[in-house]
PDB file of N, CA and C in Angstrom:
ATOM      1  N   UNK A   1       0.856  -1.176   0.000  1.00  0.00           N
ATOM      2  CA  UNK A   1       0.000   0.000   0.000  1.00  0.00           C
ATOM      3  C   UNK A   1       0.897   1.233   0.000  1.00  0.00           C
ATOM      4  N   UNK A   2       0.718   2.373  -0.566  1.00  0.00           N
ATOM      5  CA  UNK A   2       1.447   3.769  -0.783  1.00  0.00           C
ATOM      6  C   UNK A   2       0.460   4.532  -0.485  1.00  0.00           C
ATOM      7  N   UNK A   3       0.777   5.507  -0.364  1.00  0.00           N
ATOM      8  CA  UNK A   3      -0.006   6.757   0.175  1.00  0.00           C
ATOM      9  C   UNK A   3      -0.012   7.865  -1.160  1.00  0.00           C
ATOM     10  N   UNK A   4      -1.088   8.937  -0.904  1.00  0.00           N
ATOM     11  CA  UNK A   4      -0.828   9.805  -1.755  1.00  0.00           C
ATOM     12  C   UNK A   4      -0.798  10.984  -1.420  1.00  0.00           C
ATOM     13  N   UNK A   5       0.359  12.071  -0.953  1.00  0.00           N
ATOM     14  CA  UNK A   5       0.529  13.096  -0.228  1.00  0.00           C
ATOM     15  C   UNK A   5       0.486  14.373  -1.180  1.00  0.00           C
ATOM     16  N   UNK A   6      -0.297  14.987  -0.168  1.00  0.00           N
ATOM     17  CA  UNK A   6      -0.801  16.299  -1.006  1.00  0.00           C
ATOM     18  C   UNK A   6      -0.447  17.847  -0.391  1.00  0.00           C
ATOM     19  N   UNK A   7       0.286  18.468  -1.247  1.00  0.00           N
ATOM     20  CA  UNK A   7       1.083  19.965  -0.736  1.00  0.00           C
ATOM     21  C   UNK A   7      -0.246  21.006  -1.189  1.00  0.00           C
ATOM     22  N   UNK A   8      -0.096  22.127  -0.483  1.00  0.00           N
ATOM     23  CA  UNK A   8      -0.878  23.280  -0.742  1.00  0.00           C
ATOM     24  C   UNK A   8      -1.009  23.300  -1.979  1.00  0.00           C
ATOM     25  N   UNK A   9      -0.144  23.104  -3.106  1.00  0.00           N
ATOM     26  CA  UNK A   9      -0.859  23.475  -5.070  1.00  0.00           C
ATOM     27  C   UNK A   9      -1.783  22.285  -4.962  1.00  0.00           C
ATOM     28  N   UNK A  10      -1.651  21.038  -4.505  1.00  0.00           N
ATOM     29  CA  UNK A  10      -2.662  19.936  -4.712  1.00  0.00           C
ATOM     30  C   UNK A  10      -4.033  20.086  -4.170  1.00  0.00           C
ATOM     31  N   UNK A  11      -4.271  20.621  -2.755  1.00  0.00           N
ATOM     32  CA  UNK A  11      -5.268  21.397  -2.256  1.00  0.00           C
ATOM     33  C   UNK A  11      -6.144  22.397  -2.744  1.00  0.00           C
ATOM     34  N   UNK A  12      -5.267  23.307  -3.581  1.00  0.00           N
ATOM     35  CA  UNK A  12      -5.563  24.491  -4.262  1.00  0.00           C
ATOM     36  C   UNK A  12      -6.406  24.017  -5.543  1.00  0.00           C
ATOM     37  N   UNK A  13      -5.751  22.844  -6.044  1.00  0.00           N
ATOM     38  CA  UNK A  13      -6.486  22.406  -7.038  1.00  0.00           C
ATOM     39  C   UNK A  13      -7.868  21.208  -7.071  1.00  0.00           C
ATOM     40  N   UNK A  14      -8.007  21.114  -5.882  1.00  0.00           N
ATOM     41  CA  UNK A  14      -9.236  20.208  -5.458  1.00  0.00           C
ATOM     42  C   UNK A  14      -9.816  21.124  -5.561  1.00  0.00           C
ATOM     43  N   UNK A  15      -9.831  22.002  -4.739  1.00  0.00           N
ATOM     44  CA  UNK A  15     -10.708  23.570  -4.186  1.00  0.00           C
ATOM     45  C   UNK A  15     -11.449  24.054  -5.080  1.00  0.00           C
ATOM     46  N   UNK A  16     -10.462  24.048  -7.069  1.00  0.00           N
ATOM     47  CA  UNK A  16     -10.785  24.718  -7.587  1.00  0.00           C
ATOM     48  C   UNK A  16     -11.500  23.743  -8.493  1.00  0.00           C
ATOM     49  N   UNK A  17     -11.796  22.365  -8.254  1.00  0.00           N
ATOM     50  CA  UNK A  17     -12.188  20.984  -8.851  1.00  0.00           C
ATOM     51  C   UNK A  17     -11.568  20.376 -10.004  1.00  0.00           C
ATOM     52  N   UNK A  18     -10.333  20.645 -10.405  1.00  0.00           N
ATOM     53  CA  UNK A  18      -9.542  19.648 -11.457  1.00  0.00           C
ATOM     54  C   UNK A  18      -9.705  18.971 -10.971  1.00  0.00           C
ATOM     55  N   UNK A  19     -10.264  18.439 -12.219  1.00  0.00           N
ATOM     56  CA  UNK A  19     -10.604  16.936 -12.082  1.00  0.00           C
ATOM     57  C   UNK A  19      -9.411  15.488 -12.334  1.00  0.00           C
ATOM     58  N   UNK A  20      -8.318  16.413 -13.001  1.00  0.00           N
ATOM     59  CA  UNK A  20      -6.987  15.093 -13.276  1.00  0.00           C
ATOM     60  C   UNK A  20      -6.764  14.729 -11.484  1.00  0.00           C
ATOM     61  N   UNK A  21      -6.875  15.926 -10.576  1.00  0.00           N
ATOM     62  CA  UNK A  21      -6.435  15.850  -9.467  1.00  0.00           C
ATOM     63  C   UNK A  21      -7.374  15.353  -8.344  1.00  0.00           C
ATOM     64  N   UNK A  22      -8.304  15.495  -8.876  1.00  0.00           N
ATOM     65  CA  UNK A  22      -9.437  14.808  -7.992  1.00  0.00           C
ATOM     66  C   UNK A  22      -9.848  13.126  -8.498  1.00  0.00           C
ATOM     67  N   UNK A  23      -9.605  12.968  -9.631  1.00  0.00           N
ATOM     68  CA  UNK A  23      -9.218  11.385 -10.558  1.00  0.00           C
ATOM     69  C   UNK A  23      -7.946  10.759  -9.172  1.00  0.00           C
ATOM     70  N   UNK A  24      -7.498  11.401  -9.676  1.00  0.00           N
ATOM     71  CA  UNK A  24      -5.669  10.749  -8.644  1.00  0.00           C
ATOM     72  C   UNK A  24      -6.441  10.495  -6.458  1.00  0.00           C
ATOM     73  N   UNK A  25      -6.984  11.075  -6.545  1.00  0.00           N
ATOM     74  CA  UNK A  25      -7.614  11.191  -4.187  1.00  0.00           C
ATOM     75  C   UNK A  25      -8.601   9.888  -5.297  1.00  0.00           C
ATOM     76  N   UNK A  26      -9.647  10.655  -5.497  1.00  0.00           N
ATOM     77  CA  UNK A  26     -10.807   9.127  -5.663  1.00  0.00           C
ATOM     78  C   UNK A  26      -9.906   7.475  -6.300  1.00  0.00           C
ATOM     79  N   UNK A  27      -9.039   7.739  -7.597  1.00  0.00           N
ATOM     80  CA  UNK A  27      -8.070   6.538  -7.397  1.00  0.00           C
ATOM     81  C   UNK A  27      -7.830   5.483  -6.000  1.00  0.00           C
ATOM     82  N   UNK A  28      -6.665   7.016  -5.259  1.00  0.00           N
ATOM     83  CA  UNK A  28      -6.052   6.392  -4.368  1.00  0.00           C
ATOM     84  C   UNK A  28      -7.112   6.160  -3.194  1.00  0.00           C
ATOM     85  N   UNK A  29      -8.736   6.444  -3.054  1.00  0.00           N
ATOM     86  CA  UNK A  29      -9.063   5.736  -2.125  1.00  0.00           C
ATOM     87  C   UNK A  29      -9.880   5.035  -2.360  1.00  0.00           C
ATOM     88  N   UNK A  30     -10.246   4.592  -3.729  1.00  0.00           N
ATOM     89  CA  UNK A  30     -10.700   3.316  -4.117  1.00  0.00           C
ATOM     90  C   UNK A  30      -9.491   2.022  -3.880  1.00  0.00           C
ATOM     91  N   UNK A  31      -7.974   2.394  -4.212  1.00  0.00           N
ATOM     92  CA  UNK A  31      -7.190   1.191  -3.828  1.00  0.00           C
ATOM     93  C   UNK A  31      -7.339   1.145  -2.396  1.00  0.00           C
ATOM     94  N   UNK A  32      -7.666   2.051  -1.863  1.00  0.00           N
ATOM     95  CA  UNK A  32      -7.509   2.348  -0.098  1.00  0.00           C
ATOM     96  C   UNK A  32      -6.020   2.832   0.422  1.00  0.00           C
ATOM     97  N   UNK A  33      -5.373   3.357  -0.976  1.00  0.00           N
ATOM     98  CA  UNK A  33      -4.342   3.787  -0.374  1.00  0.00           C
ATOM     99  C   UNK A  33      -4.438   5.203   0.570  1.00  0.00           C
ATOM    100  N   UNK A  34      -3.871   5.361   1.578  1.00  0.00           N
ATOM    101  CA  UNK A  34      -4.314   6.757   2.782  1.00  0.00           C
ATOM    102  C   UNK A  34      -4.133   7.925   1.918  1.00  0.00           C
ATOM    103  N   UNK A  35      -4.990   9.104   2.012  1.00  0.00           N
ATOM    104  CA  UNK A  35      -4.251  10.337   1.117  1.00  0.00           C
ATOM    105  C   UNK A  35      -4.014  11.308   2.589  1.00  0.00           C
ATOM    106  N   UNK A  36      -2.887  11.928   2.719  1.00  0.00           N
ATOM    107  CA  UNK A  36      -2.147  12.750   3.715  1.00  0.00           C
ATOM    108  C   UNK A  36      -1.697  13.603   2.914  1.00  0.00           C
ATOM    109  N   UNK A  37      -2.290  14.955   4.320  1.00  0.00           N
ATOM    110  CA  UNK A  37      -1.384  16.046   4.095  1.00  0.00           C
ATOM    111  C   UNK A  37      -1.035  16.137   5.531  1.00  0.00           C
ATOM    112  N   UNK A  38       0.217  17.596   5.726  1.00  0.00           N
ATOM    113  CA  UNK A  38       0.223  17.560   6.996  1.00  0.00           C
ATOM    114  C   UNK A  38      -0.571  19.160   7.714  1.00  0.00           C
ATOM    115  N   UNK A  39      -0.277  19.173   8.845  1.00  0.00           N
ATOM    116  CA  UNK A  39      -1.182  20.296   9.572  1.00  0.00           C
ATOM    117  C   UNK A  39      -1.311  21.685   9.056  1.00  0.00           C
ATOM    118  N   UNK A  40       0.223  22.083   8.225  1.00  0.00           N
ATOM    119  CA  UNK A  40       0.460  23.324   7.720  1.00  0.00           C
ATOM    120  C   UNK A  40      -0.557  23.448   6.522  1.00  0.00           C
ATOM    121  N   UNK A  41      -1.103  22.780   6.238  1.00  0.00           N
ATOM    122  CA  UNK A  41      -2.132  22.666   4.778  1.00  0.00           C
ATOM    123  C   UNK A  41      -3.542  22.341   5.392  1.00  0.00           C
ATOM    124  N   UNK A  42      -4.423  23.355   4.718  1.00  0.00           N
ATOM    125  CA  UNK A  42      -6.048  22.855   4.998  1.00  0.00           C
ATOM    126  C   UNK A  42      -6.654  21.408   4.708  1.00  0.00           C
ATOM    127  N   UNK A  43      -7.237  20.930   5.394  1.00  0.00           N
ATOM    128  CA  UNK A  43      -7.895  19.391   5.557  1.00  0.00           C
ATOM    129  C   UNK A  43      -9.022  19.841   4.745  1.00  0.00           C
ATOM    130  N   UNK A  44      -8.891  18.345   4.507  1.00  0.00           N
ATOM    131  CA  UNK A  44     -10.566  18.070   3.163  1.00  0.00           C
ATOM    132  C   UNK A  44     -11.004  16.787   3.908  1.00  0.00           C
ATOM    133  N   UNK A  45     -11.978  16.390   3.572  1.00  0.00           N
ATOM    134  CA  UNK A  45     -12.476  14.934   4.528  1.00  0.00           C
ATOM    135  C   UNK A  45     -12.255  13.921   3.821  1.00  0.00           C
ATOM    136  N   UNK A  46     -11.667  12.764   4.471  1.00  0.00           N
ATOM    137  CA  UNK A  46     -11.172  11.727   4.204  1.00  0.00           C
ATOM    138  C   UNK A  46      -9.416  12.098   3.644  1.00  0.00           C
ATOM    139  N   UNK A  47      -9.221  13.114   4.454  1.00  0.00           N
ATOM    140  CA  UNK A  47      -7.631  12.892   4.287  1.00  0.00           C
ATOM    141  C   UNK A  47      -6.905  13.008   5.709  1.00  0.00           C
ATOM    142  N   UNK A  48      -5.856  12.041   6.297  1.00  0.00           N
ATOM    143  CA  UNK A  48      -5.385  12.272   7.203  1.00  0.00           C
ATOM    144  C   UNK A  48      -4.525  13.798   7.788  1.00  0.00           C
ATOM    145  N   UNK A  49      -4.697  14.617   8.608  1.00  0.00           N
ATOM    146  CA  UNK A  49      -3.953  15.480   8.684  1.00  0.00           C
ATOM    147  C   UNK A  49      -2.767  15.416   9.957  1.00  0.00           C
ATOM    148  N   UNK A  50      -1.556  15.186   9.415  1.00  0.00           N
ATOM    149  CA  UNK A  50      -0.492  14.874  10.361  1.00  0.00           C
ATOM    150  C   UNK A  50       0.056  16.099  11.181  1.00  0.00           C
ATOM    151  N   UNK A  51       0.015  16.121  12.359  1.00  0.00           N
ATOM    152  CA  UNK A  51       0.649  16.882  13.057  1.00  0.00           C
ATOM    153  C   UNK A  51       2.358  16.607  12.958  1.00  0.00           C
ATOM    154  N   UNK A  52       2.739  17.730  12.849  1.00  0.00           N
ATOM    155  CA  UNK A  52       4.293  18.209  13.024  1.00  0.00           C
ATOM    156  C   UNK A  52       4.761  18.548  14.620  1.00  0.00           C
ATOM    157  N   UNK A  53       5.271  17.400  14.888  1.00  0.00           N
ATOM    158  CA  UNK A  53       6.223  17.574  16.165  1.00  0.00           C
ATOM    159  C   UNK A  53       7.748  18.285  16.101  1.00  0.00           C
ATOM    160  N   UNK A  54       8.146  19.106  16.963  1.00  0.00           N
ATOM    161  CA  UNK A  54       9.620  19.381  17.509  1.00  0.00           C
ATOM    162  C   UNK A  54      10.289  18.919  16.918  1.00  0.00           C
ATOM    163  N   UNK A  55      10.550  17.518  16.592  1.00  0.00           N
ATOM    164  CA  UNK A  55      11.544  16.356  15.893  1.00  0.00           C
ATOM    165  C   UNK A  55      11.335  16.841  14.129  1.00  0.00           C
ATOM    166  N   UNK A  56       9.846  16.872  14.238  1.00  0.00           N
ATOM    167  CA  UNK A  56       9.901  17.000  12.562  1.00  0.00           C
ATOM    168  C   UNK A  56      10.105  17.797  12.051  1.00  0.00           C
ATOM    169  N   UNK A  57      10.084  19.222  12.753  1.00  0.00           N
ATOM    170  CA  UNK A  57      10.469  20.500  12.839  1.00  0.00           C
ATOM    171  C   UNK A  57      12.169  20.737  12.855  1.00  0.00           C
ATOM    172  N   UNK A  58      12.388  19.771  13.149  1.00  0.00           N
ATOM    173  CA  UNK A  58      13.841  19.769  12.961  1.00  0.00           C
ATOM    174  C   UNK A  58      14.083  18.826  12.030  1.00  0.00           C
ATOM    175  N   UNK A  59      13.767  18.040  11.497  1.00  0.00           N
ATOM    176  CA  UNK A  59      14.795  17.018  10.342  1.00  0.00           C
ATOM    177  C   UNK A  59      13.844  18.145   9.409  1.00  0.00           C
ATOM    178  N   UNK A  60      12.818  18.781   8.934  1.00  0.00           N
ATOM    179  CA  UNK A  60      12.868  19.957   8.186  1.00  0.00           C
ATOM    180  C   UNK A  60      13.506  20.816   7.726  1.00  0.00           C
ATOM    181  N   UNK A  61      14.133  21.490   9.022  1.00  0.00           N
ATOM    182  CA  UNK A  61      14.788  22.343   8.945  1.00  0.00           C
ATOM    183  C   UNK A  61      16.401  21.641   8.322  1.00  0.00           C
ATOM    184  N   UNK A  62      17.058  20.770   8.444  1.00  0.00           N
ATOM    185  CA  UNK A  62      17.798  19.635   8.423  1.00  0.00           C
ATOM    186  C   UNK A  62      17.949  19.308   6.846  1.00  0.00           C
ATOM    187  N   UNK A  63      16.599  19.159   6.293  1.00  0.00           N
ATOM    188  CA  UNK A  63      16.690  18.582   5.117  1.00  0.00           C
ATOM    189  C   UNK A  63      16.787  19.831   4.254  1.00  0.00           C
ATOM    190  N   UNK A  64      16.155  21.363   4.561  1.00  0.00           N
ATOM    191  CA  UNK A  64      16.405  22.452   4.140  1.00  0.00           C
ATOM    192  C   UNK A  64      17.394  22.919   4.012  1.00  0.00           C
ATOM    193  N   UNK A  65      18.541  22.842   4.817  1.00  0.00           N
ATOM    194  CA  UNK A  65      19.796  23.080   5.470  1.00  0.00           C
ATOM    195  C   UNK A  65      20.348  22.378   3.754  1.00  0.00           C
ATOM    196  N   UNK A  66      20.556  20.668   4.174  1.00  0.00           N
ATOM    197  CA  UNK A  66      20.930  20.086   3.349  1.00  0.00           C
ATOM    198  C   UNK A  66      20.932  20.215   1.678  1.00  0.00           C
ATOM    199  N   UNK A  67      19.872  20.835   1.489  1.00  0.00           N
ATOM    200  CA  UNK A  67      18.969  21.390  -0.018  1.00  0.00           C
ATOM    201  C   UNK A  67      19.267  22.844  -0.568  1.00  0.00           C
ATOM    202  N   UNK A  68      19.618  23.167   0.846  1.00  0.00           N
ATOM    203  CA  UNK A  68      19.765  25.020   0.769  1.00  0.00           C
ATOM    204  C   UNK A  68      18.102  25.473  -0.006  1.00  0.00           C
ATOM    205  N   UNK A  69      17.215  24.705   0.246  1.00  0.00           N
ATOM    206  CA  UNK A  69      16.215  25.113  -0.122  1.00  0.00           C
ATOM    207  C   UNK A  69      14.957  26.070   1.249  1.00  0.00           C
ATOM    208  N   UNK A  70      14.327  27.291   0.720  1.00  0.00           N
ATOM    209  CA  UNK A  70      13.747  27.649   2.107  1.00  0.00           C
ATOM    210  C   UNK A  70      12.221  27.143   2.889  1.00  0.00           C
ATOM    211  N   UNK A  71      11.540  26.803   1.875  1.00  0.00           N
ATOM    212  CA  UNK A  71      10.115  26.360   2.265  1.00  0.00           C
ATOM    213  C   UNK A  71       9.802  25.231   3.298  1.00  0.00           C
ATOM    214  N   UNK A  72       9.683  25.216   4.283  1.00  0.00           N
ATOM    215  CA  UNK A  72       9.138  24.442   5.209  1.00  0.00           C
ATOM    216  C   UNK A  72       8.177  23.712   5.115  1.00  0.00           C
ATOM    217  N   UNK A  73       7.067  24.182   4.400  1.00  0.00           N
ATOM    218  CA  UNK A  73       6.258  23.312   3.907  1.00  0.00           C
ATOM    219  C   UNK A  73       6.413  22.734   3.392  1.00  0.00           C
ATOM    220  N   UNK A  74       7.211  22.628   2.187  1.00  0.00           N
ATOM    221  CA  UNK A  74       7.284  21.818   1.874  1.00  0.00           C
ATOM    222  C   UNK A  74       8.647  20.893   2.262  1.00  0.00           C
ATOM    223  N   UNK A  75       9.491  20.907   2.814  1.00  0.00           N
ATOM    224  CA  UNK A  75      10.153  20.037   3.336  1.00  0.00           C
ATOM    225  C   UNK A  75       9.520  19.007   4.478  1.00  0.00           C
ATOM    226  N   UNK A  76       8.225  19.952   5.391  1.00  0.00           N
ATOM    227  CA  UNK A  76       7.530  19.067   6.367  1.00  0.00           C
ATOM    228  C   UNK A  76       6.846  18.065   4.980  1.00  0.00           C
ATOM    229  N   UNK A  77       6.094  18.521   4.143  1.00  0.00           N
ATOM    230  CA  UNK A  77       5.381  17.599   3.006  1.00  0.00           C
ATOM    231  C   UNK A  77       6.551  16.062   2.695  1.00  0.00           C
ATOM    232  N   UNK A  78       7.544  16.561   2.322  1.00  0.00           N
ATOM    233  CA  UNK A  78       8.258  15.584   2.004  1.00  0.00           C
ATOM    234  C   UNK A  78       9.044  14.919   2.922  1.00  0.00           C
ATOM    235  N   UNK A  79       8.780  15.487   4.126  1.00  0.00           N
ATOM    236  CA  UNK A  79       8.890  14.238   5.445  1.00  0.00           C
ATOM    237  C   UNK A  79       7.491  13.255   5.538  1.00  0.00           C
ATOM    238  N   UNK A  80       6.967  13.319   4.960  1.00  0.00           N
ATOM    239  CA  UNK A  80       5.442  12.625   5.033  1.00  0.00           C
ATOM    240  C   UNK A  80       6.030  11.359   3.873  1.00  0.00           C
ATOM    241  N   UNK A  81       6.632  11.702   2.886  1.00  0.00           N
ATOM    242  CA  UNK A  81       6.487  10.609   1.714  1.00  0.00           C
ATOM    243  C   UNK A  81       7.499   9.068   2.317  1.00  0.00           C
ATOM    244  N   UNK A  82       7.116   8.336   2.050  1.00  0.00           N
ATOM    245  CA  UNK A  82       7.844   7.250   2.220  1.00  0.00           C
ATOM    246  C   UNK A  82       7.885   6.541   0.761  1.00  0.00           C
ATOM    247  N   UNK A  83       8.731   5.015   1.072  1.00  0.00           N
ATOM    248  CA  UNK A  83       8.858   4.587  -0.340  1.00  0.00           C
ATOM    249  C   UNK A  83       8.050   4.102  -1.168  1.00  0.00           C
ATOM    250  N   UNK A  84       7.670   4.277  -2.278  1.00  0.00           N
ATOM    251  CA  UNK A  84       6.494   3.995  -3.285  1.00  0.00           C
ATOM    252  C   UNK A  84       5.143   4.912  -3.180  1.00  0.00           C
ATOM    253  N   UNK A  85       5.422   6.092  -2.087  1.00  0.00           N
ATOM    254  CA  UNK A  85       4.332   6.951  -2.177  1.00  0.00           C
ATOM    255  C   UNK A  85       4.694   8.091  -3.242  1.00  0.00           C
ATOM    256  N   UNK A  86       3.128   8.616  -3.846  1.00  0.00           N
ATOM    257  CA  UNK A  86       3.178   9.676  -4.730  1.00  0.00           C
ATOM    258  C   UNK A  86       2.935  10.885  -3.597  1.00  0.00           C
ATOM    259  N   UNK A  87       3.713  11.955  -3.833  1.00  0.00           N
ATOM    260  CA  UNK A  87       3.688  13.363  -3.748  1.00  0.00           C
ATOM    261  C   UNK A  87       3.174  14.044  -5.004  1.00  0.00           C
ATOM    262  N   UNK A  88       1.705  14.454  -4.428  1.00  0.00           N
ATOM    263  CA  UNK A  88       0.878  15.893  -5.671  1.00  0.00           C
ATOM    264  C   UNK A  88       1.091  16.983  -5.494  1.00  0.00           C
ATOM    265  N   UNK A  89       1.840  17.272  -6.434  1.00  0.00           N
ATOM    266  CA  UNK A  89       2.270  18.359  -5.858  1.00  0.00           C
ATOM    267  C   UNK A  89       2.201  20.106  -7.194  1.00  0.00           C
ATOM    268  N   UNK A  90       1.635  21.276  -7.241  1.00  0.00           N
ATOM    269  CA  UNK A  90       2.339  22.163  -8.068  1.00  0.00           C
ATOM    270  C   UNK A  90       3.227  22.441  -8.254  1.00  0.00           C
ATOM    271  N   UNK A  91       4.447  21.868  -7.174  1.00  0.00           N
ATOM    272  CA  UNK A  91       5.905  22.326  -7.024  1.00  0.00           C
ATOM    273  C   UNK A  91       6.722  21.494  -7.616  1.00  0.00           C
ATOM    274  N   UNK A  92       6.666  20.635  -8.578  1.00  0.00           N
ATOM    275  CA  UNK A  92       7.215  19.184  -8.581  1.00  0.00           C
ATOM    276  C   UNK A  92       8.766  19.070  -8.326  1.00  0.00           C
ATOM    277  N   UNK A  93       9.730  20.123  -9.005  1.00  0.00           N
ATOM    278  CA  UNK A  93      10.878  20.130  -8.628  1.00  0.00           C
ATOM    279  C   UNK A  93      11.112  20.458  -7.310  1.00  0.00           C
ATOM    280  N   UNK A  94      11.151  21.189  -6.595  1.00  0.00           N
ATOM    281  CA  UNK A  94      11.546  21.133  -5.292  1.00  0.00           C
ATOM    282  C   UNK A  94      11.034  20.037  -4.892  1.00  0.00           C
ATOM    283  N   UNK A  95      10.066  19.409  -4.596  1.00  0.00           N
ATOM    284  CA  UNK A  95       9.340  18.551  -3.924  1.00  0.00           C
ATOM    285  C   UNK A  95      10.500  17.259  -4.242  1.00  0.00           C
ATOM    286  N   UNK A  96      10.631  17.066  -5.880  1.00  0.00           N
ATOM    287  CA  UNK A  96      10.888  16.236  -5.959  1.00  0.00           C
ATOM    288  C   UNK A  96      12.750  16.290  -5.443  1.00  0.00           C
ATOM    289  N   UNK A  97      13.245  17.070  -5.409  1.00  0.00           N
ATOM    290  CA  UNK A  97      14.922  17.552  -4.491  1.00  0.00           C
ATOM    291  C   UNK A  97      14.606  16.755  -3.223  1.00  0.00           C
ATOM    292  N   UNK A  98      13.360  17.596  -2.547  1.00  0.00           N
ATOM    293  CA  UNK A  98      13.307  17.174  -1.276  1.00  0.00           C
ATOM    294  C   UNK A  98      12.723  16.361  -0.837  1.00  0.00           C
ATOM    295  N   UNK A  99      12.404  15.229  -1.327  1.00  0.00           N
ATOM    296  CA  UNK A  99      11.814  14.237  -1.803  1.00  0.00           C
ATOM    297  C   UNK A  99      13.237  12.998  -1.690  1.00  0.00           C
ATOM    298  N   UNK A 100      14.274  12.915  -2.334  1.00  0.00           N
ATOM    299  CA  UNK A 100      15.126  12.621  -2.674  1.00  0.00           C
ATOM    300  C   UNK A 100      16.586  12.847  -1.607  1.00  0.00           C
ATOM    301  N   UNK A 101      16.461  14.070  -1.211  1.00  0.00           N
ATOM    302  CA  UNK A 101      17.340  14.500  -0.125  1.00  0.00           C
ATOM    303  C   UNK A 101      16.997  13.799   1.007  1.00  0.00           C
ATOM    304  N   UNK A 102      15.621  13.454   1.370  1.00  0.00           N
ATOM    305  CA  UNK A 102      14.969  12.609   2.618  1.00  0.00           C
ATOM    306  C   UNK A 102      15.098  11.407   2.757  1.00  0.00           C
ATOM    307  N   UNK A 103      15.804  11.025   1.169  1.00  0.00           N
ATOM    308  CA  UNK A 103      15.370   9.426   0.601  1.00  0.00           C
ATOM    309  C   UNK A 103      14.173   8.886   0.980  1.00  0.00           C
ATOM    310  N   UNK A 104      13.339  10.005   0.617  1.00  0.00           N
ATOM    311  CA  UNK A 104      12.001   8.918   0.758  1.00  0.00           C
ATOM    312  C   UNK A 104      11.725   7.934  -0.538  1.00  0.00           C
ATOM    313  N   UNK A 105      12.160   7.745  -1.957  1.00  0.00           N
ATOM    314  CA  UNK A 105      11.818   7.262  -2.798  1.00  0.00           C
ATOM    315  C   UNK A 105      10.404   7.303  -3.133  1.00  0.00           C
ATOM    316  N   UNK A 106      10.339   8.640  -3.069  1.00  0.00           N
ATOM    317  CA  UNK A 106       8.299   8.946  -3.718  1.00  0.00           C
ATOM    318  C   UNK A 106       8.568   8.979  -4.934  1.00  0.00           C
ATOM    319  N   UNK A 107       7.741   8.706  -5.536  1.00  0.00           N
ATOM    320  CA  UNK A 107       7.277   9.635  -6.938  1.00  0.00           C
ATOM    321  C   UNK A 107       6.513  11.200  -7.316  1.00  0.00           C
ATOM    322  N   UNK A 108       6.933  11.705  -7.339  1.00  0.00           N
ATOM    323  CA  UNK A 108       6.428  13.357  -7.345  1.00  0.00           C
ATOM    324  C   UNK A 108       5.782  13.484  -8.864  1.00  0.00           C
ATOM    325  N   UNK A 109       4.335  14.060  -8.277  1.00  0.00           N
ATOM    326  CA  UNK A 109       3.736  13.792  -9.564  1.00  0.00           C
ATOM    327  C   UNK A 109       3.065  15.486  -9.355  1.00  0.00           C
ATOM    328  N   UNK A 110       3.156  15.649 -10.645  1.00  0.00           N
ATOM    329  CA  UNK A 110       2.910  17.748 -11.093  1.00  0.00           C
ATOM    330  C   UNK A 110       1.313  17.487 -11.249  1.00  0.00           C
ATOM    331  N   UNK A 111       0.519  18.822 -10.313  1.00  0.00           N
ATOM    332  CA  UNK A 111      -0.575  19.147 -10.447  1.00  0.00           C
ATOM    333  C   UNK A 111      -0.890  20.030 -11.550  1.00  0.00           C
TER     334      UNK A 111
END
């Protein structure tokens, strides 16, 4: 099972009802794969919303450091991905840096 993690452009684009992006959540919860975002991003129902602890707040900052990249959000986002999960993302390059810098082995897929 993989997950399908969703950054603020992926949100933005439910909101606004693309449908390629709303195809990809109904997909992944017909396989029953979980769709997650984390706390820094608005919740939709039926998506888990992960709280960010101290710890995660730091391998963030950590993996930013490492990236020289500045967004927090999305570095907390790509502490969420693990291996064989998709990241939706508008950002796909960074995501996919920090994505890679985490070694999560996601697939980063462009909203």
């Amino acid at each position: 099972m993989s997950a399908l993690i969703l950054d603020a452009g992926a949100l933005i684009a439910i909101d606004r009802g693309d449908r390629q992006v709303l195809a990809q959540v109904e997909d992944a919860d017909r396989a029953g794969d979980p769709v997650r975002t984390n706390a820094m991003a608005r919740a939709l129902l039926d998506i888990t919303v992960e709280s960010i602890t101290r710890e995660d707040g730091m391998r963030a900052g950590e993996l930013l450091g490492a990236t020289r990249m500045k967004d927090a959000i999305d570095a907390s986002v790509a502490l969420l991905a693990g291996p064989g999960d998709r990241v939706l993302t508008s950002d796909a390059q960074d995501l996919r840096a920090l994505c890679d810098a985490a070694g999560a082995n996601a697939v980063v897929v462009d909203c």
